[in-house]
PDB file of N, CA and C in Angstrom:
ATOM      1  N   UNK A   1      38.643 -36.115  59.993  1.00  0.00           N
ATOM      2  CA  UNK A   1      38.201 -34.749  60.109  1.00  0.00           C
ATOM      3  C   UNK A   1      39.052 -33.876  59.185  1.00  0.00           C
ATOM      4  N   UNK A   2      38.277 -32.935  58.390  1.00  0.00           N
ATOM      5  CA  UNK A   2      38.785 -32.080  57.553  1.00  0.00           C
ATOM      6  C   UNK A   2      39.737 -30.872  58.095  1.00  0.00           C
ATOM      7  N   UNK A   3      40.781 -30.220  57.878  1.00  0.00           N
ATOM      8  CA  UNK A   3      41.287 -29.280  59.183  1.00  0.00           C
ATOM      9  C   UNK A   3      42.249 -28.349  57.835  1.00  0.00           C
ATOM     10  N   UNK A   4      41.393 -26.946  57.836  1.00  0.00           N
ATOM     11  CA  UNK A   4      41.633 -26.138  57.048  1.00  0.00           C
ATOM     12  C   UNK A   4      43.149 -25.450  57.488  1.00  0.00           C
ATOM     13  N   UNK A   5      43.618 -25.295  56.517  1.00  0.00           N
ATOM     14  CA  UNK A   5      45.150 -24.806  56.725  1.00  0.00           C
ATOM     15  C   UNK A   5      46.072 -23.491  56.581  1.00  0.00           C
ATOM     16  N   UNK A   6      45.912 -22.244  56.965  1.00  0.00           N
ATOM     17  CA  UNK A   6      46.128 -20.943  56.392  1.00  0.00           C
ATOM     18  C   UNK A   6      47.352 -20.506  56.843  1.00  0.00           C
ATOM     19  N   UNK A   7      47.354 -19.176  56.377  1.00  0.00           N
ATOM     20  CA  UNK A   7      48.968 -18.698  56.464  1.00  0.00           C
ATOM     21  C   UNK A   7      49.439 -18.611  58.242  1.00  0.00           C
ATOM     22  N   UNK A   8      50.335 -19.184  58.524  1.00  0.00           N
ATOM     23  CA  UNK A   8      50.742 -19.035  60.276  1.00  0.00           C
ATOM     24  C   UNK A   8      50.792 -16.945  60.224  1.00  0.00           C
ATOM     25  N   UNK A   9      50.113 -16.712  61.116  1.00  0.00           N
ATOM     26  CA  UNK A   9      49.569 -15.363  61.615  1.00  0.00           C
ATOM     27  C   UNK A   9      51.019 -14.866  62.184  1.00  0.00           C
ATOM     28  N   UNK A  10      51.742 -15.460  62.808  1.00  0.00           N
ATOM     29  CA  UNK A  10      52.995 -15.045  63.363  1.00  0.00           C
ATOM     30  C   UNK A  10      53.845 -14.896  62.194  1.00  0.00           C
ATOM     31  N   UNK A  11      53.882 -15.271  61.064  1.00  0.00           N
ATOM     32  CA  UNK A  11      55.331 -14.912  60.212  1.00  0.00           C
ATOM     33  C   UNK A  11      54.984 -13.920  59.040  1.00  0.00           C
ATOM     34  N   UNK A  12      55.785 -12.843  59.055  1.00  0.00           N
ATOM     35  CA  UNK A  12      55.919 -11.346  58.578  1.00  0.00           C
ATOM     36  C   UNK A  12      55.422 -11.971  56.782  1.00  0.00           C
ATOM     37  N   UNK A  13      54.763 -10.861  56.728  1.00  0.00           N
ATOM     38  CA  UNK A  13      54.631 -10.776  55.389  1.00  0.00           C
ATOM     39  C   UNK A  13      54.726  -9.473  54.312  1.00  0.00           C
ATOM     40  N   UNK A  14      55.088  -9.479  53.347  1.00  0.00           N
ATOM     41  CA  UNK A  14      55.963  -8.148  52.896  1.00  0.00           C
ATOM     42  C   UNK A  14      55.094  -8.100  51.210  1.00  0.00           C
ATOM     43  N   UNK A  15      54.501  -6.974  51.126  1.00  0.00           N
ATOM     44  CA  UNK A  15      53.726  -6.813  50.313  1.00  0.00           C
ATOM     45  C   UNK A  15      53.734  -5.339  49.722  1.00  0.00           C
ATOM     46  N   UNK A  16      53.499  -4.883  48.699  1.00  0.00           N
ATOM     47  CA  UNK A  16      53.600  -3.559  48.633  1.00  0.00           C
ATOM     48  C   UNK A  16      52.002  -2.536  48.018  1.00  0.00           C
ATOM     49  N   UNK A  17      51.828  -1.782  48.281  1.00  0.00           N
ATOM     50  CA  UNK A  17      50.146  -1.133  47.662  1.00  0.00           C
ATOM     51  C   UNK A  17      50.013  -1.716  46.411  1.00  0.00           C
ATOM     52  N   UNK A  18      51.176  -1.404  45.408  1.00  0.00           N
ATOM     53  CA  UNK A  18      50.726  -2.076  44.282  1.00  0.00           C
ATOM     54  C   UNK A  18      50.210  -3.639  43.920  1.00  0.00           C
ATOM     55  N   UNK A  19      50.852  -4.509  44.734  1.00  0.00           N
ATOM     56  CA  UNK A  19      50.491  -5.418  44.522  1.00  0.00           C
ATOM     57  C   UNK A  19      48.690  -5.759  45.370  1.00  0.00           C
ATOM     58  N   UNK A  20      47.964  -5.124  46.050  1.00  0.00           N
ATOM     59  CA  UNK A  20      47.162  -4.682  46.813  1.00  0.00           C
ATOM     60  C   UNK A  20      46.015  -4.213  45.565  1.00  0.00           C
ATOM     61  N   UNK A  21      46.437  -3.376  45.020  1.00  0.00           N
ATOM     62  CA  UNK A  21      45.129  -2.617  43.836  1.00  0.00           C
ATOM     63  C   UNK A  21      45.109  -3.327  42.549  1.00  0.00           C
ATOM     64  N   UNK A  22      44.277  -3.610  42.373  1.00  0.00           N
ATOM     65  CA  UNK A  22      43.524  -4.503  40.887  1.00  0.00           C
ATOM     66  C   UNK A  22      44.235  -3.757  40.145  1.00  0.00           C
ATOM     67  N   UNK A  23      44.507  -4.246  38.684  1.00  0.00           N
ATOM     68  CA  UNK A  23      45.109  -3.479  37.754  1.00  0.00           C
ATOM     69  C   UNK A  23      43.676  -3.203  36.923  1.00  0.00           C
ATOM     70  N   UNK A  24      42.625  -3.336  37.480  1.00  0.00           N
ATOM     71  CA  UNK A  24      41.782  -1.862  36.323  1.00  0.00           C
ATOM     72  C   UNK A  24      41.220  -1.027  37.385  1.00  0.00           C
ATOM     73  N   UNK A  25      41.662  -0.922  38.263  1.00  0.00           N
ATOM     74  CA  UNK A  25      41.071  -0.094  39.438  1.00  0.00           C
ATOM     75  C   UNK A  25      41.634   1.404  38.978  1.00  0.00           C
ATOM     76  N   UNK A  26      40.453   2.201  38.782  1.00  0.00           N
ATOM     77  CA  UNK A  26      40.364   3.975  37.861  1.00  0.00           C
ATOM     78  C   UNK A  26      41.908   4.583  38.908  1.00  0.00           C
ATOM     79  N   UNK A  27      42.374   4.385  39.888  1.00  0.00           N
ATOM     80  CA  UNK A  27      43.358   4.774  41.024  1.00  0.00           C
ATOM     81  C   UNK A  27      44.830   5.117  39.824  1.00  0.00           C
ATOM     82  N   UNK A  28      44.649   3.782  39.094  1.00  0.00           N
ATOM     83  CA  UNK A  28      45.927   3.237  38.589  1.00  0.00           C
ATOM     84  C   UNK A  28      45.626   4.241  37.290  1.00  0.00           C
ATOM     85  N   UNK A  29      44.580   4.681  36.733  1.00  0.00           N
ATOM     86  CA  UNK A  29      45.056   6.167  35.807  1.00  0.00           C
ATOM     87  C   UNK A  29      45.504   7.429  36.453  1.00  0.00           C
ATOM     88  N   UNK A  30      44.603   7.506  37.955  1.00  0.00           N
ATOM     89  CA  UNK A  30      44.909   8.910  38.515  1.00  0.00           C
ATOM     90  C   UNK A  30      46.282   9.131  38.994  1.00  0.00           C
ATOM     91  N   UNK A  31      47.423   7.857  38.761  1.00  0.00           N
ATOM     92  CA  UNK A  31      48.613   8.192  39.377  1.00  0.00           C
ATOM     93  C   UNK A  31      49.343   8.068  38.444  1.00  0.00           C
ATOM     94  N   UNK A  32      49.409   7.527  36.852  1.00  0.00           N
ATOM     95  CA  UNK A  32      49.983   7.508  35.747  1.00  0.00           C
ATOM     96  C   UNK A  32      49.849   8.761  35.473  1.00  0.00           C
ATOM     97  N   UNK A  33      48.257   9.821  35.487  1.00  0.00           N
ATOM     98  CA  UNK A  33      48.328  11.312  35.096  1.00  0.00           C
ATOM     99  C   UNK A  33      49.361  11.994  35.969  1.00  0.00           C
ATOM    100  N   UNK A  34      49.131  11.793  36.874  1.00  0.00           N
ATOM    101  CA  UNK A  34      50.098  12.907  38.037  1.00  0.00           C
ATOM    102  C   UNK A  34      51.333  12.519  38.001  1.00  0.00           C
ATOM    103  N   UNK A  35      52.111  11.402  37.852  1.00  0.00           N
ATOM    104  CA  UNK A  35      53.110  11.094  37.246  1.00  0.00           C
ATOM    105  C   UNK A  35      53.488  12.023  35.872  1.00  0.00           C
ATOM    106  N   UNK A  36      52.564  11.782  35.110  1.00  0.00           N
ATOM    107  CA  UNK A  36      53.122  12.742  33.876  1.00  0.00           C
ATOM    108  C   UNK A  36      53.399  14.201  33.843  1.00  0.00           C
ATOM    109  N   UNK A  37      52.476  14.768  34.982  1.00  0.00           N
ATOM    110  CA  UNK A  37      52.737  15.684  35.384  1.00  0.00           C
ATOM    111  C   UNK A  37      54.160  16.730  35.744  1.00  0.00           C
ATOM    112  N   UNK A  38      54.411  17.736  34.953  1.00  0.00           N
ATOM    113  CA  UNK A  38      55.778  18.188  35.906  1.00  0.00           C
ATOM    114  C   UNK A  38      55.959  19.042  36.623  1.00  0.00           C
ATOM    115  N   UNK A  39      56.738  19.021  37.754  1.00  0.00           N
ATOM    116  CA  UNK A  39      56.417  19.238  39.353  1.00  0.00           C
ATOM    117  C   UNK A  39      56.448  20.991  39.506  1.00  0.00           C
ATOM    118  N   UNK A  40      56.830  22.150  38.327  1.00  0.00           N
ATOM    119  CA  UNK A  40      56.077  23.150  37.985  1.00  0.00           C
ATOM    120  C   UNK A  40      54.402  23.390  38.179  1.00  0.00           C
ATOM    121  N   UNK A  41      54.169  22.510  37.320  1.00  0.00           N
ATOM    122  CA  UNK A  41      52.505  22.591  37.183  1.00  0.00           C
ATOM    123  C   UNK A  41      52.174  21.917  38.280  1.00  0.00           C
ATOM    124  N   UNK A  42      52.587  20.781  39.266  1.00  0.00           N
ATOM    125  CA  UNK A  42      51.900  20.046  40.262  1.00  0.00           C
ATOM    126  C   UNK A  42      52.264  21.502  41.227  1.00  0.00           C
ATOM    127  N   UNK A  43      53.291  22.098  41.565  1.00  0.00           N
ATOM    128  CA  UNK A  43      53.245  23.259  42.793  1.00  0.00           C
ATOM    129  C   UNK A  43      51.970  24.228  42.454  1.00  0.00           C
ATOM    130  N   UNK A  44      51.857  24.608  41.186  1.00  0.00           N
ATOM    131  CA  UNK A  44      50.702  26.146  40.560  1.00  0.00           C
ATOM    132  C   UNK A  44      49.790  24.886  41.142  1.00  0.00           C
ATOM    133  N   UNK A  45      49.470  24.058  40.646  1.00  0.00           N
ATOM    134  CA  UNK A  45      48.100  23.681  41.390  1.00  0.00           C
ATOM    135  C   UNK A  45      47.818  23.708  42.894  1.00  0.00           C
ATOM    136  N   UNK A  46      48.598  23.429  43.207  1.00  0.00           N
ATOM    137  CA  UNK A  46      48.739  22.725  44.798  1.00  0.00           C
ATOM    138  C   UNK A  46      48.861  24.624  45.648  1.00  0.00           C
ATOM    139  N   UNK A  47      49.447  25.437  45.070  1.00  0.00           N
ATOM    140  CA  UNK A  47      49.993  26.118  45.595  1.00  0.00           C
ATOM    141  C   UNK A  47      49.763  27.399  44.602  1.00  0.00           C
ATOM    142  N   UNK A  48      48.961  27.958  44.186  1.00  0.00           N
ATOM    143  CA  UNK A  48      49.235  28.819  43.349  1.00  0.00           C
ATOM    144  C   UNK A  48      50.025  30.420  43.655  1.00  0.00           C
ATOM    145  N   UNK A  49      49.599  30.778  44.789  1.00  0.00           N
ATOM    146  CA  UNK A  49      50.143  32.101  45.057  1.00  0.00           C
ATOM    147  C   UNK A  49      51.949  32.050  45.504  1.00  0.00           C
ATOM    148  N   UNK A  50      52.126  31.004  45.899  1.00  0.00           N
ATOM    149  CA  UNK A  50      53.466  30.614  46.256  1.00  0.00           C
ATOM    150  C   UNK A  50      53.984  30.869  45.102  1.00  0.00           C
ATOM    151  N   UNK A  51      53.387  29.617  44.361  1.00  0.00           N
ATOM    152  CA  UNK A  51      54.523  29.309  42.595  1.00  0.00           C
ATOM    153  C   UNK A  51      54.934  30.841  42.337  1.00  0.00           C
ATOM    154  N   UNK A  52      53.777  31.704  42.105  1.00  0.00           N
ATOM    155  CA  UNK A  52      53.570  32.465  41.110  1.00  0.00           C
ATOM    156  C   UNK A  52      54.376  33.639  41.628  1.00  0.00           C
ATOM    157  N   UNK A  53      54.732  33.679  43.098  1.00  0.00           N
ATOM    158  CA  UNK A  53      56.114  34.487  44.189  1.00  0.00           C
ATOM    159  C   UNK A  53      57.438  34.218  43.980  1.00  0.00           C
ATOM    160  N   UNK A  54      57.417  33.056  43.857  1.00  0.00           N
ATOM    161  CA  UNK A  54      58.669  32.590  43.710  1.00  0.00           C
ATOM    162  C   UNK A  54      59.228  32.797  42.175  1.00  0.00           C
ATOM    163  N   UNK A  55      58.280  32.831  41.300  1.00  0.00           N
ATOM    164  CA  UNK A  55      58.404  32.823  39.579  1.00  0.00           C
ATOM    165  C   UNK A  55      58.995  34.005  39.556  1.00  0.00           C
ATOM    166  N   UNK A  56      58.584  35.718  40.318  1.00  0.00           N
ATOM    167  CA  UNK A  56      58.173  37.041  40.157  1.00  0.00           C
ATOM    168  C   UNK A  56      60.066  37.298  41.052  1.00  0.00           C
ATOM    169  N   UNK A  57      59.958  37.084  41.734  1.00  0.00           N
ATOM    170  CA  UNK A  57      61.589  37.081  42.784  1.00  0.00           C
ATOM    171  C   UNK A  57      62.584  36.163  42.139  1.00  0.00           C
ATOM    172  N   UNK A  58      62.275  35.238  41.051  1.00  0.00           N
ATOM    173  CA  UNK A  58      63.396  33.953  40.320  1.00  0.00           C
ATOM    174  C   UNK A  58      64.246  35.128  39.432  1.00  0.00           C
TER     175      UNK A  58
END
């Protein structure tokens, strides 16, 4: 009898997102852009009336 053999369910396994997402999956440009991004321009987006308070009182 044939008796299929897989990973024992009880022992931890340690993996991280990246290794999880295909490397042509479109994800893996949208986080290289925002990466390039600098965290000036990521607050005005995220936050514009804040940034632009804090710029006016700096």
């Amino acid at each position: 009898m044939l008796i299929l053999r897989g990973q024992d369910r009880h022992q931890m396994q340690f993996y991280t997102l990246e290794d999880r997402i295909a490397p042509d999956n479109p994800v893996r440009f949208v986080d290289a852009f925002v990466d390039k991004i600098e965290l000036q321009t990521k607050l005005t987006l995220l936050m514009p009336n804040i940034c632009l308070i804090s710029l006016l009182t700096a």
